[in-house]
C-alpha atoms as a PDB file:
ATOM      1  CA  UNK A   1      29.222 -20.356  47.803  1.00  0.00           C
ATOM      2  CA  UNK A   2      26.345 -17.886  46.961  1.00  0.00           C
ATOM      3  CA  UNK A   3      23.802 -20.374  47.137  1.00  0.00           C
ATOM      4  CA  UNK A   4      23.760 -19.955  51.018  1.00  0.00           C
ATOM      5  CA  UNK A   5      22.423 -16.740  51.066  1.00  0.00           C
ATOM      6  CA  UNK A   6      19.538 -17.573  48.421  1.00  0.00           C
ATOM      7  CA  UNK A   7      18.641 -20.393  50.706  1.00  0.00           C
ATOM      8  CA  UNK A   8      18.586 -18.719  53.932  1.00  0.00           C
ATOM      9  CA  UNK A   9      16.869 -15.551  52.639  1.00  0.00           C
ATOM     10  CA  UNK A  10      14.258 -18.347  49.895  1.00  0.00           C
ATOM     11  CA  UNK A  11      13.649 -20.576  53.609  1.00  0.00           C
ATOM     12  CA  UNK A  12      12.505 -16.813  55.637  1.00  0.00           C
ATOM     13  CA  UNK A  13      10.345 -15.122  53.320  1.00  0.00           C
ATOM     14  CA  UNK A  14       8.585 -18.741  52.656  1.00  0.00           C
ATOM     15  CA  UNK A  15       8.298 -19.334  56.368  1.00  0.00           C
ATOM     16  CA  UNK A  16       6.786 -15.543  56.933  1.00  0.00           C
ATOM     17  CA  UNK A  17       4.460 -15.694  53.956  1.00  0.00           C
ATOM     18  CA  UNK A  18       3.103 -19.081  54.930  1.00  0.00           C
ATOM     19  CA  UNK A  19       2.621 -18.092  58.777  1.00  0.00           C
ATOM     20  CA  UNK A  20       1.325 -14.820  57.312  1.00  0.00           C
ATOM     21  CA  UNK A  21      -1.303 -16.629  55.379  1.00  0.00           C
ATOM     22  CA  UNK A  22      -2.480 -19.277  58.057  1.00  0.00           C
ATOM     23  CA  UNK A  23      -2.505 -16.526  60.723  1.00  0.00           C
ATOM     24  CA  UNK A  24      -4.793 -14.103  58.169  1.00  0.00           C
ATOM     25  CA  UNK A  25      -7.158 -16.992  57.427  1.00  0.00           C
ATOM     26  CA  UNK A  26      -7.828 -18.416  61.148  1.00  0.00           C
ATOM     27  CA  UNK A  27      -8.656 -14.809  61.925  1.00  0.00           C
ATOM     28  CA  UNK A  28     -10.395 -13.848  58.956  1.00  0.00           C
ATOM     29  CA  UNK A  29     -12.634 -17.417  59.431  1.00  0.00           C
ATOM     30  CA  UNK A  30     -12.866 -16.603  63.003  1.00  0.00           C
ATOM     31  CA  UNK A  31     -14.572 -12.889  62.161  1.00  0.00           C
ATOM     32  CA  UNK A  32     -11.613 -11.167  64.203  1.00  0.00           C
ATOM     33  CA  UNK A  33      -9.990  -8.172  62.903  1.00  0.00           C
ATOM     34  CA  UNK A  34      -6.585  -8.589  60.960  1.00  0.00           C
ATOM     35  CA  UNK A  35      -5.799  -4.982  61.880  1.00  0.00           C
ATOM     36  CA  UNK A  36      -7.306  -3.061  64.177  1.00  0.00           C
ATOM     37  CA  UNK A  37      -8.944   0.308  63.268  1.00  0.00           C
ATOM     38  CA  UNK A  38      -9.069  -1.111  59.634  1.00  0.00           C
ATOM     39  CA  UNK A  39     -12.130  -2.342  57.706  1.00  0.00           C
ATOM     40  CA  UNK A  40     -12.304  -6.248  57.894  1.00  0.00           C
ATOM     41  CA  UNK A  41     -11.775  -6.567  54.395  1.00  0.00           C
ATOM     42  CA  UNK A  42      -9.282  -4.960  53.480  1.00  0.00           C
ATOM     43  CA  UNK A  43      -6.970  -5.737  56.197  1.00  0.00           C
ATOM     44  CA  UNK A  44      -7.286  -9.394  55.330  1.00  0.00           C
ATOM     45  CA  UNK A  45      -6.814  -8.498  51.731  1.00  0.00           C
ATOM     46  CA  UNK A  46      -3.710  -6.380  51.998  1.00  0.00           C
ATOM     47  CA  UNK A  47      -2.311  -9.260  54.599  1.00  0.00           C
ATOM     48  CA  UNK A  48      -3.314 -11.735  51.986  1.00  0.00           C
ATOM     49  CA  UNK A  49      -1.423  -9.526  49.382  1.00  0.00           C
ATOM     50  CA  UNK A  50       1.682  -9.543  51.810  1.00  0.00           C
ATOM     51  CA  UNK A  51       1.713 -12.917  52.391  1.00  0.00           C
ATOM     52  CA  UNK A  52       1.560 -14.549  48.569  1.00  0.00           C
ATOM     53  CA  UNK A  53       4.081 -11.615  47.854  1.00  0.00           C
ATOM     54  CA  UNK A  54       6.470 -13.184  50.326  1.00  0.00           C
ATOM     55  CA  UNK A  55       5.341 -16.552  49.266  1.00  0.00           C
ATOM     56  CA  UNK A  56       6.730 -15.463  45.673  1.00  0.00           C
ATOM     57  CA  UNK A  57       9.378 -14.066  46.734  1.00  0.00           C
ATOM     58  CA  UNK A  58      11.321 -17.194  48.669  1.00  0.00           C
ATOM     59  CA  UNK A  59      10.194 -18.646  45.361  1.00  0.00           C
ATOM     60  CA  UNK A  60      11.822 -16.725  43.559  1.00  0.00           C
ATOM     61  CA  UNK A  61      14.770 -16.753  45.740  1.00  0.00           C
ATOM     62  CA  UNK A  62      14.820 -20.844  45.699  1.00  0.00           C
ATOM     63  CA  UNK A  63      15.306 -20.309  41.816  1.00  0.00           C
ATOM     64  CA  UNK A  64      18.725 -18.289  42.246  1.00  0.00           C
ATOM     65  CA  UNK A  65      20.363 -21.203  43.989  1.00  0.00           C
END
């Protein structure tokens, strides 16, 4: 019964870390900002950050099921 919630929660982070990760790269190879008022840099590597974080985290999440 608990294995719903592990899903669910595993299936969003995964989705957001993997959109977060395609959306950072097509702007970072496009030489847009990721953030504006940021330096280029490290907006892309704090997104990047985010993004393999939540990645890890659905992981993790698909291991509790």
């Amino acid at each position: 019964m608990e294995s719903g919630p592990a899903i669910f929660t595993g299936a969003v982070f995964a989705l957001f870390g993997g959109a977060l990760l395609v959306w950072t790269g097509i702007r970072a190879r496009q030489g847009e900002p990721v953030a504006h008022g940021v330096r280029p840099v490290a907006s892309a590597a704090l997104a990047t950050l985010a993004a393999v974080t939540a990645l890890g985290t659905g992981l993790w999440c698909f291991t509790q099921v």
